[in-house]
PDB file of N, CA and C in Angstrom:
ATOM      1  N   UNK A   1     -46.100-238.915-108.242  1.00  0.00           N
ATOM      2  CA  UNK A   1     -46.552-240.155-107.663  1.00  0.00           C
ATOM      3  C   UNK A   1     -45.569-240.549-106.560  1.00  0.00           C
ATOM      4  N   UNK A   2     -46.307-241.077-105.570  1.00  0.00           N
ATOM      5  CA  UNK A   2     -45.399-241.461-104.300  1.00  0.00           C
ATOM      6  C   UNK A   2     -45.347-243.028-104.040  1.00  0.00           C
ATOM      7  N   UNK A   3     -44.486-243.756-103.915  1.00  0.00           N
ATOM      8  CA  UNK A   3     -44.526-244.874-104.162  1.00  0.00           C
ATOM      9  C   UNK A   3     -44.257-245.731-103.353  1.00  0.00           C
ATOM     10  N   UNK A   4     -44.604-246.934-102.577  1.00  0.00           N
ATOM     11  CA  UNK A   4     -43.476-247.664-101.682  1.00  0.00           C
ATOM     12  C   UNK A   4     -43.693-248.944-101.962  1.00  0.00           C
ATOM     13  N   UNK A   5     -42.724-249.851-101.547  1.00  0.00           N
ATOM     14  CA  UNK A   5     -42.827-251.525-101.478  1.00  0.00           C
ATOM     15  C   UNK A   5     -44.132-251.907-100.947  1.00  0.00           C
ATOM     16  N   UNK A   6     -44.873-252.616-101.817  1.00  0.00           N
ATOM     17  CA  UNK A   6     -45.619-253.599-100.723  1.00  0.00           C
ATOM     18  C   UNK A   6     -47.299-252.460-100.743  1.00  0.00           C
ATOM     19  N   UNK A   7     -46.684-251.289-101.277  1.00  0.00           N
ATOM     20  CA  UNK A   7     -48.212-250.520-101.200  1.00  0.00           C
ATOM     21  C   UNK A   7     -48.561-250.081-102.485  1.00  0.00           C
ATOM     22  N   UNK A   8     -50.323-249.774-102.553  1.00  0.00           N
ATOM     23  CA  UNK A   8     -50.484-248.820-104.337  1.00  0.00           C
ATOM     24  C   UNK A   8     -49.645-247.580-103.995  1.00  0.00           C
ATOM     25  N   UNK A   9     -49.649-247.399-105.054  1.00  0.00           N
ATOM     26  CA  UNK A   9     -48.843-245.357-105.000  1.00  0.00           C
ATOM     27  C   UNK A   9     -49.700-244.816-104.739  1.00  0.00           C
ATOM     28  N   UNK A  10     -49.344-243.716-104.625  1.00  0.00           N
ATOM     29  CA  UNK A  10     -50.270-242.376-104.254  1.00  0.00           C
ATOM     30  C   UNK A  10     -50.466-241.288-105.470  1.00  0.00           C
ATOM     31  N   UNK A  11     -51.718-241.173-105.790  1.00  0.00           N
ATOM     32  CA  UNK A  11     -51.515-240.430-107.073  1.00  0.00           C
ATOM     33  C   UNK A  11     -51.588-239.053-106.985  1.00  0.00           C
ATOM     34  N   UNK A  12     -51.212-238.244-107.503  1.00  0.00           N
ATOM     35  CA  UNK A  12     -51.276-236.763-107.285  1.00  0.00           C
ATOM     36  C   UNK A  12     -51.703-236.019-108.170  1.00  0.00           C
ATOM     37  N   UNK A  13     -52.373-236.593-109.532  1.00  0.00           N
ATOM     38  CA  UNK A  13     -53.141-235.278-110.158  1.00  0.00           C
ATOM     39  C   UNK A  13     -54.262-235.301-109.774  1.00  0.00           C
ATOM     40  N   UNK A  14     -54.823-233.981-110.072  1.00  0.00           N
ATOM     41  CA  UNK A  14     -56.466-233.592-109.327  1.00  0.00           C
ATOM     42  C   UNK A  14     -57.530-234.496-109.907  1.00  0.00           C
ATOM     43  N   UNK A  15     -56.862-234.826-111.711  1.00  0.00           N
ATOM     44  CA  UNK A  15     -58.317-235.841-112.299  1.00  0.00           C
ATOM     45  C   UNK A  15     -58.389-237.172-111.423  1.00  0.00           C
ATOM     46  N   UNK A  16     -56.997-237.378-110.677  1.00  0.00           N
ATOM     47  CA  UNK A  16     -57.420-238.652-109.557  1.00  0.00           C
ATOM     48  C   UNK A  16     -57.630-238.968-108.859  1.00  0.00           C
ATOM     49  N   UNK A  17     -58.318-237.983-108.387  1.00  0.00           N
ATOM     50  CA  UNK A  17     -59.272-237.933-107.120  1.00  0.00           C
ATOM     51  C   UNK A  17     -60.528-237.540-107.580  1.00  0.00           C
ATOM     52  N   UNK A  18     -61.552-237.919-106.585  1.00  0.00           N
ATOM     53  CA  UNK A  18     -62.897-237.829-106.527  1.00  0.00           C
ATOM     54  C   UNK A  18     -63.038-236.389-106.348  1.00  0.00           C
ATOM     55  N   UNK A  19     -62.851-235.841-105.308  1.00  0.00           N
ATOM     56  CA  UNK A  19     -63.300-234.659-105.137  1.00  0.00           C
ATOM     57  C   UNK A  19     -62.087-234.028-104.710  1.00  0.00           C
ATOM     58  N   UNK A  20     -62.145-232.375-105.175  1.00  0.00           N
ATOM     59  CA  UNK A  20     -60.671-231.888-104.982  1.00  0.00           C
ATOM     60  C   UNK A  20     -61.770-230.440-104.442  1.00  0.00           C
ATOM     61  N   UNK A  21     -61.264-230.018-102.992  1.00  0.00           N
ATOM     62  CA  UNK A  21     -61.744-228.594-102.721  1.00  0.00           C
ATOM     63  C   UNK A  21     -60.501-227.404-102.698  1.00  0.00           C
ATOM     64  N   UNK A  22     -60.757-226.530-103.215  1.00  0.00           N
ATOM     65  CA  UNK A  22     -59.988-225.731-104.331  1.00  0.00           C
ATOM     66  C   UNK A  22     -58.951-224.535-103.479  1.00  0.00           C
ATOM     67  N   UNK A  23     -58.079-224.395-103.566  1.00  0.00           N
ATOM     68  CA  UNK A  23     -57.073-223.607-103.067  1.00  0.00           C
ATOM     69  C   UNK A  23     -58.415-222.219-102.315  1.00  0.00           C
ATOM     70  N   UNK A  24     -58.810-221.748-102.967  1.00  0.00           N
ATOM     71  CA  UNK A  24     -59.820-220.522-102.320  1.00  0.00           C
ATOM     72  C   UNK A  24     -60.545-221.013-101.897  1.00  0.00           C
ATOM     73  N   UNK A  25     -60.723-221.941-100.898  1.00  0.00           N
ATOM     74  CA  UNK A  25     -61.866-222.587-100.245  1.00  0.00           C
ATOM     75  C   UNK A  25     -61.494-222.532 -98.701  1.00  0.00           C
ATOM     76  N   UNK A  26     -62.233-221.934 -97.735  1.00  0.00           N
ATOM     77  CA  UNK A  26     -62.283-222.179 -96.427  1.00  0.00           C
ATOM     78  C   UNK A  26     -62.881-223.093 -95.725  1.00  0.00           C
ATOM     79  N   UNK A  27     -63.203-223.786 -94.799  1.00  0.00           N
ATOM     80  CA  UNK A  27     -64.512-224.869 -94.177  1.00  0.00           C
ATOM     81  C   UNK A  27     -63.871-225.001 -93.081  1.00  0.00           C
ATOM     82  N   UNK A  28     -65.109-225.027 -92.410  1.00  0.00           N
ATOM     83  CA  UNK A  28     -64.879-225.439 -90.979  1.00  0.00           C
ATOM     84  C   UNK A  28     -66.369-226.331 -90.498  1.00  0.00           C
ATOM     85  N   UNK A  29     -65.749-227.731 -89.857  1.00  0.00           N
ATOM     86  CA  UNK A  29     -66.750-228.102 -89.801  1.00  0.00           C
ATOM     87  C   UNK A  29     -65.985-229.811 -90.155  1.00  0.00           C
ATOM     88  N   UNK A  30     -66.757-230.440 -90.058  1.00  0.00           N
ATOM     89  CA  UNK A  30     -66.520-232.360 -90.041  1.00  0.00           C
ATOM     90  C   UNK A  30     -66.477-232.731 -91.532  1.00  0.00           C
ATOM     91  N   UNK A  31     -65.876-233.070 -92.253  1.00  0.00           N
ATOM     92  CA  UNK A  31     -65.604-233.647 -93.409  1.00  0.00           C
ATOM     93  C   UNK A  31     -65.537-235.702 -93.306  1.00  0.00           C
ATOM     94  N   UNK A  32     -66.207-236.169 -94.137  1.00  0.00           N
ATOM     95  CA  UNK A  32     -66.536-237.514 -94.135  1.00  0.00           C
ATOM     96  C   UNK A  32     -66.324-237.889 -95.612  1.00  0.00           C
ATOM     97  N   UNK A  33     -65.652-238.810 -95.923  1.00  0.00           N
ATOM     98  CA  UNK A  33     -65.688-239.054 -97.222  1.00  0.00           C
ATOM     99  C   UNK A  33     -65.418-240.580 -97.457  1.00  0.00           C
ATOM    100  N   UNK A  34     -65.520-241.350 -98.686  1.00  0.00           N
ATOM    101  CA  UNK A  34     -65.395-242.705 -99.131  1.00  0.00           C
ATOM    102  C   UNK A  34     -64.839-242.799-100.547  1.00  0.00           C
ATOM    103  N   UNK A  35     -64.355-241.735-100.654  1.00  0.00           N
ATOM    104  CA  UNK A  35     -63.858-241.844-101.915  1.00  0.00           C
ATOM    105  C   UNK A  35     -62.509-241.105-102.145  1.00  0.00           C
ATOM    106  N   UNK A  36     -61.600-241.022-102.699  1.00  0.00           N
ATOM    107  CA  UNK A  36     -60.381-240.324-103.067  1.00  0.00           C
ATOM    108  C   UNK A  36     -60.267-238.803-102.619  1.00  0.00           C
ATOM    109  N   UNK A  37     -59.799-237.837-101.901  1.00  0.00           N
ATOM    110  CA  UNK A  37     -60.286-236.625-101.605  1.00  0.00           C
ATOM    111  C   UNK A  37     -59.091-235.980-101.761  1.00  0.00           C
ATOM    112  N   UNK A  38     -58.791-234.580-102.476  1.00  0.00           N
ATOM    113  CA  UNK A  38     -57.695-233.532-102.270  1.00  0.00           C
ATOM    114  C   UNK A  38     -58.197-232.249-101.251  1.00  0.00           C
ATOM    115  N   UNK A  39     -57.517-231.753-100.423  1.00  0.00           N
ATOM    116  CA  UNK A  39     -57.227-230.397-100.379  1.00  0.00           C
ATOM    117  C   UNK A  39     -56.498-229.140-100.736  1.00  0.00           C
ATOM    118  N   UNK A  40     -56.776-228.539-101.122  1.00  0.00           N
ATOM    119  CA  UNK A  40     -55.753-227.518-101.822  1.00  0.00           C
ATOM    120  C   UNK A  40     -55.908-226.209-100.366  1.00  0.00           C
ATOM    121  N   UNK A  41     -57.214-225.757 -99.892  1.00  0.00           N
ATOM    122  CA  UNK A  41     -57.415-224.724 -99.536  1.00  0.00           C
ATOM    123  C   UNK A  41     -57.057-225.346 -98.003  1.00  0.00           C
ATOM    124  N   UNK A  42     -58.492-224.571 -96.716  1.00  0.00           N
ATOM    125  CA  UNK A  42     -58.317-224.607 -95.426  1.00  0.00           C
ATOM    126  C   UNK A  42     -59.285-225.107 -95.212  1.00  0.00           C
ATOM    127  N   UNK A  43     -58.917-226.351 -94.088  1.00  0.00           N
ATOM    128  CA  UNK A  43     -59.970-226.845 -93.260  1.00  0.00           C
ATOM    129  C   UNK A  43     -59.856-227.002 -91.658  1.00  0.00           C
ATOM    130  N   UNK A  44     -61.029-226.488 -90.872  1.00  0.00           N
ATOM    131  CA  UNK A  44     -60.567-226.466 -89.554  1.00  0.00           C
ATOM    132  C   UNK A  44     -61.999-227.497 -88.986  1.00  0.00           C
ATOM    133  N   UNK A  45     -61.711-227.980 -88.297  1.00  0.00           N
ATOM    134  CA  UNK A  45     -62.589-229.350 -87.553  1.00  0.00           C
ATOM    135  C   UNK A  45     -61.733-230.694 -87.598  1.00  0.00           C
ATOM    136  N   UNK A  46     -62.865-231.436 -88.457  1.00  0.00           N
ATOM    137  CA  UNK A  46     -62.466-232.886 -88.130  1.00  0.00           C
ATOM    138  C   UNK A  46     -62.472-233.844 -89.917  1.00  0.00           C
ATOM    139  N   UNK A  47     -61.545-234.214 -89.875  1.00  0.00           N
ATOM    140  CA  UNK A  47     -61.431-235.258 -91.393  1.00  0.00           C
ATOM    141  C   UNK A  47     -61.660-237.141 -91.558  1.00  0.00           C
ATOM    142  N   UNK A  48     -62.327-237.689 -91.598  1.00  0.00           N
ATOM    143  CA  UNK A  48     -63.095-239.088 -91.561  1.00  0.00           C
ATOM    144  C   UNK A  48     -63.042-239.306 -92.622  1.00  0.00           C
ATOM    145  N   UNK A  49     -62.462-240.402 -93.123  1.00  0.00           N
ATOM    146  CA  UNK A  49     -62.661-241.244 -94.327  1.00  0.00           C
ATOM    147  C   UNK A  49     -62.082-242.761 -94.538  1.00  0.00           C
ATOM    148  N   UNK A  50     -62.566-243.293 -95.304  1.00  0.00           N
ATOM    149  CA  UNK A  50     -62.411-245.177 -95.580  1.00  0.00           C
ATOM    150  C   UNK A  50     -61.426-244.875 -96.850  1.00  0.00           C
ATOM    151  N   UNK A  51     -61.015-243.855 -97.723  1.00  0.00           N
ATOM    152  CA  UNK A  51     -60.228-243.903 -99.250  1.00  0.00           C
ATOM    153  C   UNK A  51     -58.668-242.903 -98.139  1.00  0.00           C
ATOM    154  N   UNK A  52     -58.275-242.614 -99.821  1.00  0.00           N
ATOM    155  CA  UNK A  52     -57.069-241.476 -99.512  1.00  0.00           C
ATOM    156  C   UNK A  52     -57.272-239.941 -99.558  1.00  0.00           C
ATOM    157  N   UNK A  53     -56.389-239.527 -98.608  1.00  0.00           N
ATOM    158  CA  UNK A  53     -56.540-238.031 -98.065  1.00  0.00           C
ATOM    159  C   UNK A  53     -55.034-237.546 -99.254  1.00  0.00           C
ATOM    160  N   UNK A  54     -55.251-236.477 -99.622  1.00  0.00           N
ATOM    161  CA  UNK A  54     -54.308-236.333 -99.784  1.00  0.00           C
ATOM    162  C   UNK A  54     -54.314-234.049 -99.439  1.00  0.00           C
ATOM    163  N   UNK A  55     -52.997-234.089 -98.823  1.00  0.00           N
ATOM    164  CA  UNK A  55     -53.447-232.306 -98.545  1.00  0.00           C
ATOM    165  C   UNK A  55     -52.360-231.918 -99.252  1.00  0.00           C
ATOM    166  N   UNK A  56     -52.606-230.742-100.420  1.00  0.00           N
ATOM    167  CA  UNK A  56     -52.022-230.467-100.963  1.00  0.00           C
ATOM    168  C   UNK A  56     -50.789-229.222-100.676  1.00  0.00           C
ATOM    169  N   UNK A  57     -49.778-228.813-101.287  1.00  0.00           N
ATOM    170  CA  UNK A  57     -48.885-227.937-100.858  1.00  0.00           C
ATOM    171  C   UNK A  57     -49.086-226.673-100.170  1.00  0.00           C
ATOM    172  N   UNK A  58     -49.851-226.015-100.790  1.00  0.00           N
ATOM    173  CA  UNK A  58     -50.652-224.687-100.102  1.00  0.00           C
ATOM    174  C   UNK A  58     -51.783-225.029 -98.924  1.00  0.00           C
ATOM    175  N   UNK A  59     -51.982-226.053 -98.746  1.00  0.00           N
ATOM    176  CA  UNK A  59     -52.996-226.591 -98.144  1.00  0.00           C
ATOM    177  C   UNK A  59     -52.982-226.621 -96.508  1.00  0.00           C
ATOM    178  N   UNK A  60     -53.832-225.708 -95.869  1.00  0.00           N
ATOM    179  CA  UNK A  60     -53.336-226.225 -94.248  1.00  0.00           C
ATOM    180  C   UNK A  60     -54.838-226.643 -93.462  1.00  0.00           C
ATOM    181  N   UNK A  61     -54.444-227.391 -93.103  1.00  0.00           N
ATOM    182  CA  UNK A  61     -55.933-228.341 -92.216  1.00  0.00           C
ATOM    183  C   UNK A  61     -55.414-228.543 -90.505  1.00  0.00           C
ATOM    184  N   UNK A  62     -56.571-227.599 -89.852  1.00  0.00           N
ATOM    185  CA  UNK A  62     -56.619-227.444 -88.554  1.00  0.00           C
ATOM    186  C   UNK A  62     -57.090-228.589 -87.626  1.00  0.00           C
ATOM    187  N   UNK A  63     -57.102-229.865 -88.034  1.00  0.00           N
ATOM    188  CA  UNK A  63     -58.074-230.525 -87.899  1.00  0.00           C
ATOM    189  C   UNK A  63     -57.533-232.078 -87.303  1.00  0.00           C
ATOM    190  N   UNK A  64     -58.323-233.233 -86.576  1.00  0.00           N
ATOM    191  CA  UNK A  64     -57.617-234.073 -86.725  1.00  0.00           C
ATOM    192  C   UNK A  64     -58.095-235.234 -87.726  1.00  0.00           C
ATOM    193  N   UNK A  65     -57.223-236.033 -88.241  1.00  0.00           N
ATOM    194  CA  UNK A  65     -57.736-236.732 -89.301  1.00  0.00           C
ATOM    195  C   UNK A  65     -57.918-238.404 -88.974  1.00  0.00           C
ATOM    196  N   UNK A  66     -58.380-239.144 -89.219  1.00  0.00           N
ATOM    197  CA  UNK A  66     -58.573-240.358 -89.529  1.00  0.00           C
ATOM    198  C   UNK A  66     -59.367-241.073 -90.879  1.00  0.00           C
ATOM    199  N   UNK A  67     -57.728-241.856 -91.678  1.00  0.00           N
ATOM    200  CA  UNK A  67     -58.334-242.059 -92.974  1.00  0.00           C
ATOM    201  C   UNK A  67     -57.428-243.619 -92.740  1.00  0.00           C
ATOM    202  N   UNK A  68     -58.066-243.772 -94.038  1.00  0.00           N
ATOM    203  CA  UNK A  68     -57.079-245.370 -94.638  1.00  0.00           C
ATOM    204  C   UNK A  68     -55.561-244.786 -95.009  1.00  0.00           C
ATOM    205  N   UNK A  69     -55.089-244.176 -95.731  1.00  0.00           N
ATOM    206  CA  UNK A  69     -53.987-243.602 -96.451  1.00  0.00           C
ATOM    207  C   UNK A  69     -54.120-242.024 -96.406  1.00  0.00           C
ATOM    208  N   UNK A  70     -52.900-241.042 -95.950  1.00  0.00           N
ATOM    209  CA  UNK A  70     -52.616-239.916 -95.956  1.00  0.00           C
ATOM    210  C   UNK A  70     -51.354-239.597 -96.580  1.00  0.00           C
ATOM    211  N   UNK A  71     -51.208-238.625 -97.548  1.00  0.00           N
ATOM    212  CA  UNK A  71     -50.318-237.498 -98.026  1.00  0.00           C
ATOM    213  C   UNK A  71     -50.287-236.459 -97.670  1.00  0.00           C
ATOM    214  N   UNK A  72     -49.082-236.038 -97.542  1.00  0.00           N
ATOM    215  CA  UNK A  72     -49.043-234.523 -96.182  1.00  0.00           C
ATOM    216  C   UNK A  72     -48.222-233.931 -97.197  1.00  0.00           C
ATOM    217  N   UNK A  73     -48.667-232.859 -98.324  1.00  0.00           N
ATOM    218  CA  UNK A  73     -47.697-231.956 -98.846  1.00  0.00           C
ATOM    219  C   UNK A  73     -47.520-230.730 -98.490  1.00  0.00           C
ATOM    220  N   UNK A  74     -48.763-230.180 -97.403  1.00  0.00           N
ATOM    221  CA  UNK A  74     -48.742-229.285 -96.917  1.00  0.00           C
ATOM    222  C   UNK A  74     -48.832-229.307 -95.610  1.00  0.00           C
ATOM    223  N   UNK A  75     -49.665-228.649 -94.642  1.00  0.00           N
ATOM    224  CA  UNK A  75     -49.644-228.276 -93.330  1.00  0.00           C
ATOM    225  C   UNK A  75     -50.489-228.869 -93.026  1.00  0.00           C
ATOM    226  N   UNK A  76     -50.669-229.402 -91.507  1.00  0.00           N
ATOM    227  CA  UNK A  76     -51.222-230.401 -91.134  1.00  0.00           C
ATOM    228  C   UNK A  76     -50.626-230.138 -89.183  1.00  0.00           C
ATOM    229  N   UNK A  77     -52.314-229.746 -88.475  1.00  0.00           N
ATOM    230  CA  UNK A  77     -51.753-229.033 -87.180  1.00  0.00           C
ATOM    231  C   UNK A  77     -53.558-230.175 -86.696  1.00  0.00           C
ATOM    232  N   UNK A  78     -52.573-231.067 -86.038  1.00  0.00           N
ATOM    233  CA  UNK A  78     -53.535-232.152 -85.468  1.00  0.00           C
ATOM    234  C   UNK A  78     -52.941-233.478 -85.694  1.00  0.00           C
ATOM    235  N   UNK A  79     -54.178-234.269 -85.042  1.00  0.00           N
ATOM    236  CA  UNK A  79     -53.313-235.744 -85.331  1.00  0.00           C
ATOM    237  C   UNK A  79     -53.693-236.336 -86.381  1.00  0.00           C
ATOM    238  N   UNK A  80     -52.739-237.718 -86.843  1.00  0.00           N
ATOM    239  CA  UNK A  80     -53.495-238.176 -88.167  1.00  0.00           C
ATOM    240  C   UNK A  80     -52.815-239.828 -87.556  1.00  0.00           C
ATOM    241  N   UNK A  81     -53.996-240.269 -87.419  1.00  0.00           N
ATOM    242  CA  UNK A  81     -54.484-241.546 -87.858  1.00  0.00           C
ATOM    243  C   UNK A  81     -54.686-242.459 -89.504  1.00  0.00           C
ATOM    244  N   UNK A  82     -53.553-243.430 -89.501  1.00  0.00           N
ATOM    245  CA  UNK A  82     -53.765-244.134 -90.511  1.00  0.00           C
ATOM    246  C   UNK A  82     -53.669-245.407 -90.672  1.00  0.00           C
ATOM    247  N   UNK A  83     -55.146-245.656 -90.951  1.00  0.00           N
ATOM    248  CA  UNK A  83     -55.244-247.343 -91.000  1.00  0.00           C
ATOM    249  C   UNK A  83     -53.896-248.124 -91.557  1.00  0.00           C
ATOM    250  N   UNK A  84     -53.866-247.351 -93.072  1.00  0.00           N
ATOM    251  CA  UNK A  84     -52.496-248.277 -93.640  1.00  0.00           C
ATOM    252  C   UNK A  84     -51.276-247.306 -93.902  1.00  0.00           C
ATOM    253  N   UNK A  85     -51.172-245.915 -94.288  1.00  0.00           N
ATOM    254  CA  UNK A  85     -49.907-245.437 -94.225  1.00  0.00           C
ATOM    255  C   UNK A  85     -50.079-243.976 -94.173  1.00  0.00           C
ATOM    256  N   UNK A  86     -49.310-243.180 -93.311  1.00  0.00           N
ATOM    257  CA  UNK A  86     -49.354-241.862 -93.011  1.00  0.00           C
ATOM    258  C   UNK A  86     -48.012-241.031 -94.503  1.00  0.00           C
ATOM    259  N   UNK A  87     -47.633-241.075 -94.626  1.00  0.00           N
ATOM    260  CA  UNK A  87     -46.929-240.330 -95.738  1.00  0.00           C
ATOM    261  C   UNK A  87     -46.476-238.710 -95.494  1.00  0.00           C
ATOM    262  N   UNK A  88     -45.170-238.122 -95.225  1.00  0.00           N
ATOM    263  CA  UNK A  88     -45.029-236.475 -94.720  1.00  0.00           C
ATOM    264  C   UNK A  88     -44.105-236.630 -95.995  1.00  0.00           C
ATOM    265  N   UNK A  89     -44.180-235.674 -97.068  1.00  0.00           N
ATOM    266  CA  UNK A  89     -42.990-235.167 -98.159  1.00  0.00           C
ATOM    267  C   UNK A  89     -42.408-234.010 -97.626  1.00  0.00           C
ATOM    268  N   UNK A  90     -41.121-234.111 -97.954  1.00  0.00           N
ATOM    269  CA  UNK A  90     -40.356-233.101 -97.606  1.00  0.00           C
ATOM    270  C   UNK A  90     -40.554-231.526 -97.961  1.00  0.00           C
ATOM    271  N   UNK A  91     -41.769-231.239 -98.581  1.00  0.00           N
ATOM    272  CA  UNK A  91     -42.345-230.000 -98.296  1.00  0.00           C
ATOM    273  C   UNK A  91     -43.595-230.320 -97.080  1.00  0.00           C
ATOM    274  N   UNK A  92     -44.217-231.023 -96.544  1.00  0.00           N
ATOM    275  CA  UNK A  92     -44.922-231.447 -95.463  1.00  0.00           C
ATOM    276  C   UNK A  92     -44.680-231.039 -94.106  1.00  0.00           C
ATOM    277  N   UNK A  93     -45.374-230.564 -93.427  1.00  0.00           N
ATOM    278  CA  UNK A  93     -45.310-230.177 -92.044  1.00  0.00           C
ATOM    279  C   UNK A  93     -46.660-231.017 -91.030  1.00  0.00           C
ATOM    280  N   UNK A  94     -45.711-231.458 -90.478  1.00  0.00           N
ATOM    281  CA  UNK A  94     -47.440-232.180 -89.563  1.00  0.00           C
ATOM    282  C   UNK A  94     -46.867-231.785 -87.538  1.00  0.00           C
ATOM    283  N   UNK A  95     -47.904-230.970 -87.030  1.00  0.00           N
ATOM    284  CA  UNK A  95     -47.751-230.569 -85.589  1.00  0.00           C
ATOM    285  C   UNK A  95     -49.013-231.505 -84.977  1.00  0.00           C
ATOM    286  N   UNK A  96     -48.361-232.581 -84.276  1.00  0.00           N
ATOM    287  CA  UNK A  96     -49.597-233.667 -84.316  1.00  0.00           C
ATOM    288  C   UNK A  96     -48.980-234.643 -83.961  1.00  0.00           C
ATOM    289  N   UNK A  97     -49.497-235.946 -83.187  1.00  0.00           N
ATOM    290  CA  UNK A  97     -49.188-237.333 -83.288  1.00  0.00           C
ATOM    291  C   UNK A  97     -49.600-238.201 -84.527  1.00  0.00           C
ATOM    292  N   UNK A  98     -48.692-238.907 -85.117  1.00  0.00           N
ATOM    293  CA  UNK A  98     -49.039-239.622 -85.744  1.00  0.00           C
ATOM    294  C   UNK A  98     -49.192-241.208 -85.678  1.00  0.00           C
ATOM    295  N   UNK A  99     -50.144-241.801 -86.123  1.00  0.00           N
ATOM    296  CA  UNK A  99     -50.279-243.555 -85.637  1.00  0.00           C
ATOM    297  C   UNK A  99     -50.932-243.968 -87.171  1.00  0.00           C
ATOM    298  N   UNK A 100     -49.990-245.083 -87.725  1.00  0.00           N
ATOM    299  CA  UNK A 100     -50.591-245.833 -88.660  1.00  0.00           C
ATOM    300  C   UNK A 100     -49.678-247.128 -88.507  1.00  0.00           C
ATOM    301  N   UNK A 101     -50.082-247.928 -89.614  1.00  0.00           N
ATOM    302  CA  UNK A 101     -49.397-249.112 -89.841  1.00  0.00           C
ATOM    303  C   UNK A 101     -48.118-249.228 -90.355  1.00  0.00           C
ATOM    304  N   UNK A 102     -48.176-247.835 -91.428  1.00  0.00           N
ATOM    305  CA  UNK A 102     -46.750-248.052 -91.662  1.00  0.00           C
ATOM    306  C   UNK A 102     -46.319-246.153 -91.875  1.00  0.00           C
ATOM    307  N   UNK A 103     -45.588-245.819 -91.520  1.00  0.00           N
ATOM    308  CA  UNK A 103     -45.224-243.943 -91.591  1.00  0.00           C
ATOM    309  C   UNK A 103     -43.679-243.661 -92.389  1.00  0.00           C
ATOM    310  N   UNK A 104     -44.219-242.845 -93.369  1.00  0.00           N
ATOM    311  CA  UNK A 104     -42.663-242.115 -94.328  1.00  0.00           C
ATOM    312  C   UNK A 104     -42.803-240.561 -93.888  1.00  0.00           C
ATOM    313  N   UNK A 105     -41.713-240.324 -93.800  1.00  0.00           N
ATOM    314  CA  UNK A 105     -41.137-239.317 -93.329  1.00  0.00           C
ATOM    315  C   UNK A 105     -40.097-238.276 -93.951  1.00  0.00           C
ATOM    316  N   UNK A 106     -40.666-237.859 -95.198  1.00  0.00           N
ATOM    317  CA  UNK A 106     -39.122-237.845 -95.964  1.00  0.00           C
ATOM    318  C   UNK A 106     -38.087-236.514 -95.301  1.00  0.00           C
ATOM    319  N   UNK A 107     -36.971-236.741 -95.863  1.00  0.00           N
ATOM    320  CA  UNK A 107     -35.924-235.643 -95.080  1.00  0.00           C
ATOM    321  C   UNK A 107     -36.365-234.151 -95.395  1.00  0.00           C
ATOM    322  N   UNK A 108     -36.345-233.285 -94.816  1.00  0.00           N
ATOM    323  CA  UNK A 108     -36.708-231.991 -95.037  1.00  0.00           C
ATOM    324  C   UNK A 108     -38.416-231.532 -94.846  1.00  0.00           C
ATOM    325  N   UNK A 109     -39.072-232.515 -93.980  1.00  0.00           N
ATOM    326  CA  UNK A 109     -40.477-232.480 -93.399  1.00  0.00           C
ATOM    327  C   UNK A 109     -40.390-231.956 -92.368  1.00  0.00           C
ATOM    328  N   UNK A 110     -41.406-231.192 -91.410  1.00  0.00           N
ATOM    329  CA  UNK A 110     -41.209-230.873 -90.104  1.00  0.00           C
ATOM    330  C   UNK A 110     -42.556-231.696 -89.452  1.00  0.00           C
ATOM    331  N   UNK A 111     -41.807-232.273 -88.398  1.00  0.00           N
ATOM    332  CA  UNK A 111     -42.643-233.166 -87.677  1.00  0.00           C
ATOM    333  C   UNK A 111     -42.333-232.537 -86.058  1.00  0.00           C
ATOM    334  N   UNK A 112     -43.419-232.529 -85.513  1.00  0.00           N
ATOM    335  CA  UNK A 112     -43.725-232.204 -84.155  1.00  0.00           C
ATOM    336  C   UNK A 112     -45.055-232.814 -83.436  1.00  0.00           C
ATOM    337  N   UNK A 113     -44.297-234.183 -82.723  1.00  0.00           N
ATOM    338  CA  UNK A 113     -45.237-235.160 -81.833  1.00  0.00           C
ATOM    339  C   UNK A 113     -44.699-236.333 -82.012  1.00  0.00           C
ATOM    340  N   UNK A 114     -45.847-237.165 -81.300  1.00  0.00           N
ATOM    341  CA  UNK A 114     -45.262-238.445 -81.119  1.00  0.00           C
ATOM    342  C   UNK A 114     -45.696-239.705 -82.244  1.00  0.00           C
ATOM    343  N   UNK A 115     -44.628-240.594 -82.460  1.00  0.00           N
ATOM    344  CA  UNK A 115     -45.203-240.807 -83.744  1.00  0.00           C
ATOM    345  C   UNK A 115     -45.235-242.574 -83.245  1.00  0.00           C
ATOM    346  N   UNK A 116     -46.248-243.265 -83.617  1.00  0.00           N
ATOM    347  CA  UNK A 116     -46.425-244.621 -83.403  1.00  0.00           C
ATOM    348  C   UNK A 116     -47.207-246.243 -84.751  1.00  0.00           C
ATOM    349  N   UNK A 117     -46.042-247.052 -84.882  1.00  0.00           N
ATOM    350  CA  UNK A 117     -46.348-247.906 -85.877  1.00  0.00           C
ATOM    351  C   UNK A 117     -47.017-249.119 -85.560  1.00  0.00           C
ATOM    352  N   UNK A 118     -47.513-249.813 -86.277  1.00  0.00           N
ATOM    353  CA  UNK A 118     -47.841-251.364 -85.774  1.00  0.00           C
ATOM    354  C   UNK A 118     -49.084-251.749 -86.354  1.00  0.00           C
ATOM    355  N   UNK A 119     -49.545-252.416 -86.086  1.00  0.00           N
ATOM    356  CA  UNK A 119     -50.827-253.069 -86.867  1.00  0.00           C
ATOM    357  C   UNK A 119     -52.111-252.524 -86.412  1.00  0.00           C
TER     358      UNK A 119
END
């Protein structure tokens, strides 16, 4: 669980999310969602959603994203847009601009782009 002042946590087992697409999974193509979403596998296009993204460790998404809340445990080559908080863990890689309201960054993440906060 990932946690900060002032926000819900971020949950990280698979039963807590809505839909989890599975480490052997490829897609390419626009993803839209409203509900809690994991990635484990690969996605190349575009990611849309009103809930939380969360991409898991093995996980790399070609894509750019715009959600309410993002977790970056894996790879992440595009931009990500976040209404309320972008999130990179120090196994996380994001090659991309990032823009939300509020952005964590933990030590040992690789970040490449420009990164912007505010309301």
């Amino acid at each position: 669980m990932y946690d900060l002042k002032d926000s819900k946590p971020f949950l990280t087992d698979e039963e807590d999310y809505d839909t989890v697409m599975a480490s052997d999974i490829s897609f390419t193509g626009n993803i839209r969602f409203a509900k809690p979403f994991m990635i484990k596998g690969n996605v190349t296009g575009s990611i849309e959603a009103t809930s939380d993204l969360l991409v898991d460790s093995d996980a790399v998404v070609n894509a750019d994203i715009v959600t309410d809340r993002v977790l970056v445990r894996g790879k992440v080559n595009g931009n990500i847009k976040g209404r309320g908080l972008v999130y990179v863990t120090s196994s996380g890689s994001v090659n991309g601009d990032i823009s939300s309201a509020q952005v964590v960054i933990e030590p040992g993440a690789v970040f490449s782009g420009k990164c912007s906060m505010g309301n």
